[in-house]
Protein backbone atom coordinates (compact mmCIF):
# COMPACT_ATOMS: atom_id res chain seq x y z
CA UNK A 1 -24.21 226.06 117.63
CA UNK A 2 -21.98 229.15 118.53
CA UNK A 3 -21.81 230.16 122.58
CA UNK A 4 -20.72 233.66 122.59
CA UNK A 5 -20.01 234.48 126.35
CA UNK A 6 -19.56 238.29 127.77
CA UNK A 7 -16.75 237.37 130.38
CA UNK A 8 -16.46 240.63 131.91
CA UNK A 9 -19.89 240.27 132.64
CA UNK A 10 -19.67 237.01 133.72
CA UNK A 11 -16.41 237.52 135.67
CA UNK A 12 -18.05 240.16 137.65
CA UNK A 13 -20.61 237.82 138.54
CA UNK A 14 -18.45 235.01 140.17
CA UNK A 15 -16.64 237.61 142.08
CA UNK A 16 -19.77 238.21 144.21
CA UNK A 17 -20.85 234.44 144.20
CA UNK A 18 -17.17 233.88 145.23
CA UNK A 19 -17.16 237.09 148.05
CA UNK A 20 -20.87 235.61 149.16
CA UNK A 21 -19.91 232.07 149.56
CA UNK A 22 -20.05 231.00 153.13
CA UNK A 23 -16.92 228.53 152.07
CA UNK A 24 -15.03 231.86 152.35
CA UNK A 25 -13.52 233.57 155.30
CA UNK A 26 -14.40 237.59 154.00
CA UNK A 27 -10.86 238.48 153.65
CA UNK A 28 -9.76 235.31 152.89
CA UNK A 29 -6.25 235.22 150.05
CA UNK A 30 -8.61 232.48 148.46
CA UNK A 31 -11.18 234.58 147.18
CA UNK A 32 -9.27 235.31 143.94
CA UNK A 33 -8.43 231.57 143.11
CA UNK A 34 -12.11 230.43 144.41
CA UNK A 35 -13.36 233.41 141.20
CA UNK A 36 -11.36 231.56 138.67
CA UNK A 37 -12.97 228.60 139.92
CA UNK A 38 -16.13 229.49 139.28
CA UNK A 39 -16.11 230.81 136.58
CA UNK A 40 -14.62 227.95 134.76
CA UNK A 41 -17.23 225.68 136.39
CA UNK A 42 -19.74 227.90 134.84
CA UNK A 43 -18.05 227.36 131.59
CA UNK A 44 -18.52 223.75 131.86
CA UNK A 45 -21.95 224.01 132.90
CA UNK A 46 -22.82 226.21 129.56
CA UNK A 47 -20.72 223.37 127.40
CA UNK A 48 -23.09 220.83 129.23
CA UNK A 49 -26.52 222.47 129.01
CA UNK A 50 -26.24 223.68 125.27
CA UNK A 51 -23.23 221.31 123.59
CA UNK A 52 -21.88 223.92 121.24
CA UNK A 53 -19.35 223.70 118.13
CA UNK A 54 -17.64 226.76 119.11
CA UNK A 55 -17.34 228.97 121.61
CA UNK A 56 -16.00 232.63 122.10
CA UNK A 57 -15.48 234.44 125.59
CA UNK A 58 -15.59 238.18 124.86
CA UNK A 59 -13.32 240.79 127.27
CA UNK A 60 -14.14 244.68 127.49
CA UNK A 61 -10.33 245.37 127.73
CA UNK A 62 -9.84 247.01 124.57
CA UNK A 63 -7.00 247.10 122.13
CA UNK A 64 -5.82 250.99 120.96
CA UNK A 65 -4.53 252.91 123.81
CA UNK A 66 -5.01 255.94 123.86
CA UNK A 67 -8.55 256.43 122.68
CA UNK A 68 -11.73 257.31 123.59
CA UNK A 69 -15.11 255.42 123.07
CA UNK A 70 -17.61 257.19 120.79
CA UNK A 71 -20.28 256.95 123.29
CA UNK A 72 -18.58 259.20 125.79
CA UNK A 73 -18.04 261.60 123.34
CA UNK A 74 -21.87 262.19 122.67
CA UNK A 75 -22.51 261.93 126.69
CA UNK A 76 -19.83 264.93 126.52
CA UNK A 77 -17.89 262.13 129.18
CA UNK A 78 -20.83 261.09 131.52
CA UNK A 79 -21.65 257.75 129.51
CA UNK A 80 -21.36 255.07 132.49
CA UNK A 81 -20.02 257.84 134.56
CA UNK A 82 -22.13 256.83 137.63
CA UNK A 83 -20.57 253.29 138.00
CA UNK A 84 -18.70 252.15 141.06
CA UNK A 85 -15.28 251.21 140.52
CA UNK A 86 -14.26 250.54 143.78
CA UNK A 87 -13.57 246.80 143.45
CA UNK A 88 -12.63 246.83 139.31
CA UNK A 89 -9.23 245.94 140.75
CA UNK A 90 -10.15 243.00 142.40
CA UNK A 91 -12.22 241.80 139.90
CA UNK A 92 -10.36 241.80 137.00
CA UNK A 93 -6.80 241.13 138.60
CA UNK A 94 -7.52 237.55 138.32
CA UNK A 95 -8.73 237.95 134.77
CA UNK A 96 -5.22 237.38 132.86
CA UNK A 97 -5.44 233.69 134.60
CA UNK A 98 -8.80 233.05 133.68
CA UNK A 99 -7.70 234.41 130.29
CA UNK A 100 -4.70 231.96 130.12
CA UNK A 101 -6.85 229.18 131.38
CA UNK A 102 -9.55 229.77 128.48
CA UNK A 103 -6.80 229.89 125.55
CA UNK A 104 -5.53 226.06 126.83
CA UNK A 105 -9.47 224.58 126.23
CA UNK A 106 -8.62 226.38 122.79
CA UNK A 107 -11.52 228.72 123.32
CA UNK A 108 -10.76 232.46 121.30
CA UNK A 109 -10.45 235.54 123.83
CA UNK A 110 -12.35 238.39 122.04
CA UNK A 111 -11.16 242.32 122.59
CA UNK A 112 -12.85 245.23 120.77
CA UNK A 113 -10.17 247.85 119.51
CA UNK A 114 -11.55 251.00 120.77
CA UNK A 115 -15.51 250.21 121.80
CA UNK A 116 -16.45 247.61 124.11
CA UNK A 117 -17.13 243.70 124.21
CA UNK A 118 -20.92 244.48 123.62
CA UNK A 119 -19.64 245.42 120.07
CA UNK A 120 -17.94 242.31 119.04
CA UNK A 121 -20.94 240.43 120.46
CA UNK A 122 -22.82 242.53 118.32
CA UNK A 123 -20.52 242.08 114.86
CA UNK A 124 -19.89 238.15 115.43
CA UNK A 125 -23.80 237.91 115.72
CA UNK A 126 -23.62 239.38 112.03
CA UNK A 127 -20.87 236.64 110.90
CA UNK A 128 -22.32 233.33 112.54
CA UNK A 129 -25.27 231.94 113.51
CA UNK A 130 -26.95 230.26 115.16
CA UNK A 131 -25.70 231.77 118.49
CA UNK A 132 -26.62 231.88 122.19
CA UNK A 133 -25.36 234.90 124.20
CA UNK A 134 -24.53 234.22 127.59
CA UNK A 135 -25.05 237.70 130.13
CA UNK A 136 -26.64 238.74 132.52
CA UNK A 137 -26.73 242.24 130.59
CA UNK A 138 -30.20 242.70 129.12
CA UNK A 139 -28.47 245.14 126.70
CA UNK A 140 -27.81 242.18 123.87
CA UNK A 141 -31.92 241.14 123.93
CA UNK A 142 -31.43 243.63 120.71
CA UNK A 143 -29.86 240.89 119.00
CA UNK A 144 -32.31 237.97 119.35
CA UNK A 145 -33.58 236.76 116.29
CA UNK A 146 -33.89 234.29 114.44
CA UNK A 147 -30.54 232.86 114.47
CA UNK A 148 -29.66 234.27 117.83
CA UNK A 149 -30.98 233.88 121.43
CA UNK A 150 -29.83 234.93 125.08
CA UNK A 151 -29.05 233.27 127.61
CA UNK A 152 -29.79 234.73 131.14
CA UNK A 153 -28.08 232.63 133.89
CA UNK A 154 -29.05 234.27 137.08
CA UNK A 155 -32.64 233.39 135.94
CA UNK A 156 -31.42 229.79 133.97
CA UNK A 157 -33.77 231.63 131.52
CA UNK A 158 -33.12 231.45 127.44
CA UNK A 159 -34.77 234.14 125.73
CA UNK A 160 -35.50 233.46 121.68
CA UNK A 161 -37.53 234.61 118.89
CA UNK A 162 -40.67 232.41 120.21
CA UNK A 163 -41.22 233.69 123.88
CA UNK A 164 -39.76 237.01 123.50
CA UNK A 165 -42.53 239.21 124.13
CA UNK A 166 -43.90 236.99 126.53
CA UNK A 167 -40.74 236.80 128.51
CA UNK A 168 -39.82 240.52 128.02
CA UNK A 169 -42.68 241.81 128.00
CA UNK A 170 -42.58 243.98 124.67
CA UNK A 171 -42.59 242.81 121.38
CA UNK A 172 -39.24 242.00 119.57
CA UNK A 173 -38.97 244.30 117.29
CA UNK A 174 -39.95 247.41 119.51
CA UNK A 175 -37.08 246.59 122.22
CA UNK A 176 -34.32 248.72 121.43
CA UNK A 177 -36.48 251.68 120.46
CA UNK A 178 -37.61 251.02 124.32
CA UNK A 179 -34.31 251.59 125.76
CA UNK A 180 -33.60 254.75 123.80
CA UNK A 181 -36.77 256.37 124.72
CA UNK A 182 -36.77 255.12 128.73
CA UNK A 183 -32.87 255.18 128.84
CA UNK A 184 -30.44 253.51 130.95
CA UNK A 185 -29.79 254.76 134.74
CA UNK A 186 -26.93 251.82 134.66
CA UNK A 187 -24.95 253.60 132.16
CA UNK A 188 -25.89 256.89 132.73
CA UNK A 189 -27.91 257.60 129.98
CA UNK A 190 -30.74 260.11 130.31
CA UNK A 191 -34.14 258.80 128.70
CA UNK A 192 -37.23 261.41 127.81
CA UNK A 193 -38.81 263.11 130.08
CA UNK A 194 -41.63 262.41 131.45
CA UNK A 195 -41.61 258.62 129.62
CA UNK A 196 -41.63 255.94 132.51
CA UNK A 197 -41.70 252.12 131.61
CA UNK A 198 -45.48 252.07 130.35
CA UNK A 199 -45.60 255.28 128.38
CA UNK A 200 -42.44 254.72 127.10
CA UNK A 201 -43.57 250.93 125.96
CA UNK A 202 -46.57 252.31 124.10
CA UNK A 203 -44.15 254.94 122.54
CA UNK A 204 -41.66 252.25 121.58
CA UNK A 205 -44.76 250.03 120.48
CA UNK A 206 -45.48 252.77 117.91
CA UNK A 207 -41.85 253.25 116.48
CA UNK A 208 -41.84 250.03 115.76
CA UNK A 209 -44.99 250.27 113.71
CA UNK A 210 -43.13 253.48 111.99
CA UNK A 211 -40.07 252.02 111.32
CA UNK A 212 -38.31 253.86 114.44
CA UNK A 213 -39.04 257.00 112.59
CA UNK A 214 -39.74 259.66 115.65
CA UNK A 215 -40.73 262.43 112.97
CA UNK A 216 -43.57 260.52 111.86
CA UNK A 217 -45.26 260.87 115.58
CA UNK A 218 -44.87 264.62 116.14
CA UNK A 219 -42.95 264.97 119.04
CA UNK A 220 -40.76 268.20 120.03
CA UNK A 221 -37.45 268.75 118.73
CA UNK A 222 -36.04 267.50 122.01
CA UNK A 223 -37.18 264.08 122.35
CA UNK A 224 -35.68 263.91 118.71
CA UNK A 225 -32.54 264.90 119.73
CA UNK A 226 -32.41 262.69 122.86
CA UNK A 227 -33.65 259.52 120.48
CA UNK A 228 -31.19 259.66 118.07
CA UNK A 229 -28.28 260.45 120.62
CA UNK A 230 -29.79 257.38 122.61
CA UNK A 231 -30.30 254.99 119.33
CA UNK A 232 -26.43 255.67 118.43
CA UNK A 233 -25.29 254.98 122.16
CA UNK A 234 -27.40 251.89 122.34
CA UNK A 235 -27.32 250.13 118.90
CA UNK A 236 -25.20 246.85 118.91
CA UNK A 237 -25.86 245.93 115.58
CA UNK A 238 -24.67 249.44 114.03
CA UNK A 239 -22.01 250.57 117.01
CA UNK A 240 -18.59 248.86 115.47
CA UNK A 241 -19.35 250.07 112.05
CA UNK A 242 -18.37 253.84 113.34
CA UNK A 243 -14.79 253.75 115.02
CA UNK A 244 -12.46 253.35 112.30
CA UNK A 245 -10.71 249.87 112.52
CA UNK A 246 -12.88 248.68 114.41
CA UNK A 247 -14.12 245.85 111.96
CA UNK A 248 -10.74 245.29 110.44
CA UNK A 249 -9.61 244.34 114.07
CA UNK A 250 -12.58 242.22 114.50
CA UNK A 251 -11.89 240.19 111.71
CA UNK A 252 -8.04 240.02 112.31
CA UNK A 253 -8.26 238.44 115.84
CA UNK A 254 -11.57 236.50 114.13
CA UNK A 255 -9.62 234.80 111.82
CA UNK A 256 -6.56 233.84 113.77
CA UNK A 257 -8.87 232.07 116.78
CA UNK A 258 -9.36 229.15 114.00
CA UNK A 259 -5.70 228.02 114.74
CA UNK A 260 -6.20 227.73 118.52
CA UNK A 261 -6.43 224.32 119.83
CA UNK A 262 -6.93 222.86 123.58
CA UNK A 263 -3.62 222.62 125.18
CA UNK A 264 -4.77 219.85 128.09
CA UNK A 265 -1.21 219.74 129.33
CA UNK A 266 -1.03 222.80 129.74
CA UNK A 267 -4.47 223.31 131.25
CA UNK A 268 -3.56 220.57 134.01
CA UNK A 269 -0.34 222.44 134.48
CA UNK A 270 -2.11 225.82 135.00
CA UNK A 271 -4.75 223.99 137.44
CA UNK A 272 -1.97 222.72 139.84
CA UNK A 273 -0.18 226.32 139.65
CA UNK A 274 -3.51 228.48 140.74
CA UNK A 275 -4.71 225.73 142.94
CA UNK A 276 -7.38 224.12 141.01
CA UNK A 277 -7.39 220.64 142.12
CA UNK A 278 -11.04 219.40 142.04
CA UNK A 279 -10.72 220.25 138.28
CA UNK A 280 -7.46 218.82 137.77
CA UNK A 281 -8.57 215.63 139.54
CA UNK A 282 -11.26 215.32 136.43
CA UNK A 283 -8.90 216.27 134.38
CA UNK A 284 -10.57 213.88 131.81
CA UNK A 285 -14.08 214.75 132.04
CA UNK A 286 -12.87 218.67 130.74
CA UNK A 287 -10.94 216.99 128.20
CA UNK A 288 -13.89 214.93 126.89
CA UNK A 289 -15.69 218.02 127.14
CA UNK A 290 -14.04 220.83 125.69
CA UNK A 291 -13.43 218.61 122.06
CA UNK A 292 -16.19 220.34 121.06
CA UNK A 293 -14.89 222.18 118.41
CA UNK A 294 -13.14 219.14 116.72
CA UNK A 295 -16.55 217.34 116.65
CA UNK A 296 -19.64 217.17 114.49
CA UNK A 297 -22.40 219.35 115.04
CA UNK A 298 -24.22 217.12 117.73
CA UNK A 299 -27.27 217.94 115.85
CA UNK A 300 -26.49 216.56 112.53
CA UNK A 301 -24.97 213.51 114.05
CA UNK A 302 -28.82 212.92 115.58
CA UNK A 303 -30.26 213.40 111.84
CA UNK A 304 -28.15 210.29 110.71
């Protein structure tokens, strides 16, 4: 089992659990280390819930510099132009720690090259299996299939290939054709007007039953054009596969995360230097742990 976690997701989730917690003054100097915290605690608790072989954390901070992502280009620069960025600083200034901390379990930090971590979630969904995502970002329920599920940890809720449509509410295969017809307000992306969350589930309902070929229902000319702008924007399994080098990175960095291995030392070293003594005091436990990937698959050790 392969745990592929979206940790800019999940970072910006234990910044407001941190900035919430009544254990915190608000403007307390803590608030940063009490994030890293966190969010390695959550780690833990995903290693202890689903007892992986591997396990990836995936960063949005991409690779090329300059260069611009695809999906701006066809939003003509609006594509997640309505986000606040107000507190990105914050947020991601304790990042590089969290970063450093990861690499000494000998867990692989993921980058895209140009896109965007959704991407390499997408394309290492395509190399391994079985997977669980971990997000909160209901974006990557386009990927669940057979070999691949989602984890949802604001709702402790994992969403697979049997409760799907109960869960979601829409059957599995009609999902992303769904989000391109109702859009995303999150990211700034328009959906077709006049198509609210029921008409726009039987719509999707009925692509699926085409094949997600619009032509075949008769619409106008400009629901076509705002389906397949919305299809390319939104498609994880297809995005990587149009910025060039994007794949050839993916499998670069890929490869080269087989030769990581835990660093303990240096993980107890890193503890005491960011002030992480409750983990450092079970120091052993985390060791014990995060050997996951120099064990058997737990599973085929309970088939002997």
């Amino acid at each position: 089992m392969n745990i592929i976690i979206d940790g800019s997701n999940l970072l910006h989730r234990t910044y407001w659990v941190a900035k919430s917690s009544k254990k915190l003054n608000k403007d307390t100097s803590d608030l940063k280390g009490y994030c890293v915290h966190i969010f390695l605690k959550a780690l833990r608790s995903y290693v202890e819930k689903f007892l992986p072989n591997n396990m990836y954390i995936v960063w949005d901070r991409k690779i090329k510099h300059p260069s611009t992502n695809f999906r701006k280009l066809l939003l003509e620069g609006t594509y997640k132009g309505n986000r606040d960025y107000s507190s990105a600083e914050d947020i991601f200034d304790q990042a590089e720690k969290v970063e450093e901390l990861i690499t000494s379990l000998g867990i692989p930090n993921l980058y895209p090259y140009v896109l965007e971590g959704d991407d390499v979630i997408g394309w290492l969904c395509n190399e391994i299996s079985p997977n669980i995502i971990i997000s909160l970002d209901k974006d990557f329920l386009q990927l669940v299939d057979a070999n691949t599920s989602l984890y949802l940890p604001n709702k402790k809720l994992l969403i697979n290939i049997k409760n799907f449509e109960d869960k979601i509410g829409i059957p599995m295969n009609a999902f992303l054709y769904y989000k391109a017809v109702i859009g995303d307000p999150s990211d700034n992306i328009p959906g077709f007007p006049g198509y609210g969350k029921v008409r726009g589930k039987r719509l999707a309902i009925q692509l699926a039953e085409n094949n997600g070929n619009l032509k075949a229902l008769n619409l106008s000319k400009e629901y076509y054009h705002i389906y397949e702008k919305n299809i390319a924007i939104m498609n994880l399994k297809g995005g990587y596969k149009v910025e060039q080098g994007e794949i050839e990175h993916y499998h670069k960095q890929f490869n080269e995360s087989k030769d990581i291995n835990p660093d303990f030392n240096k993980f107890k070293e890193l503890c005491e230097e960011y002030g992480l003594y409750d983990i450092k005091r079970n120091i052993s436990e985390w060791e014990a742990l995060f050997t996951f990937n120099k064990n058997p698959n737990i599973f085929e050790l309970l088939d002997k």
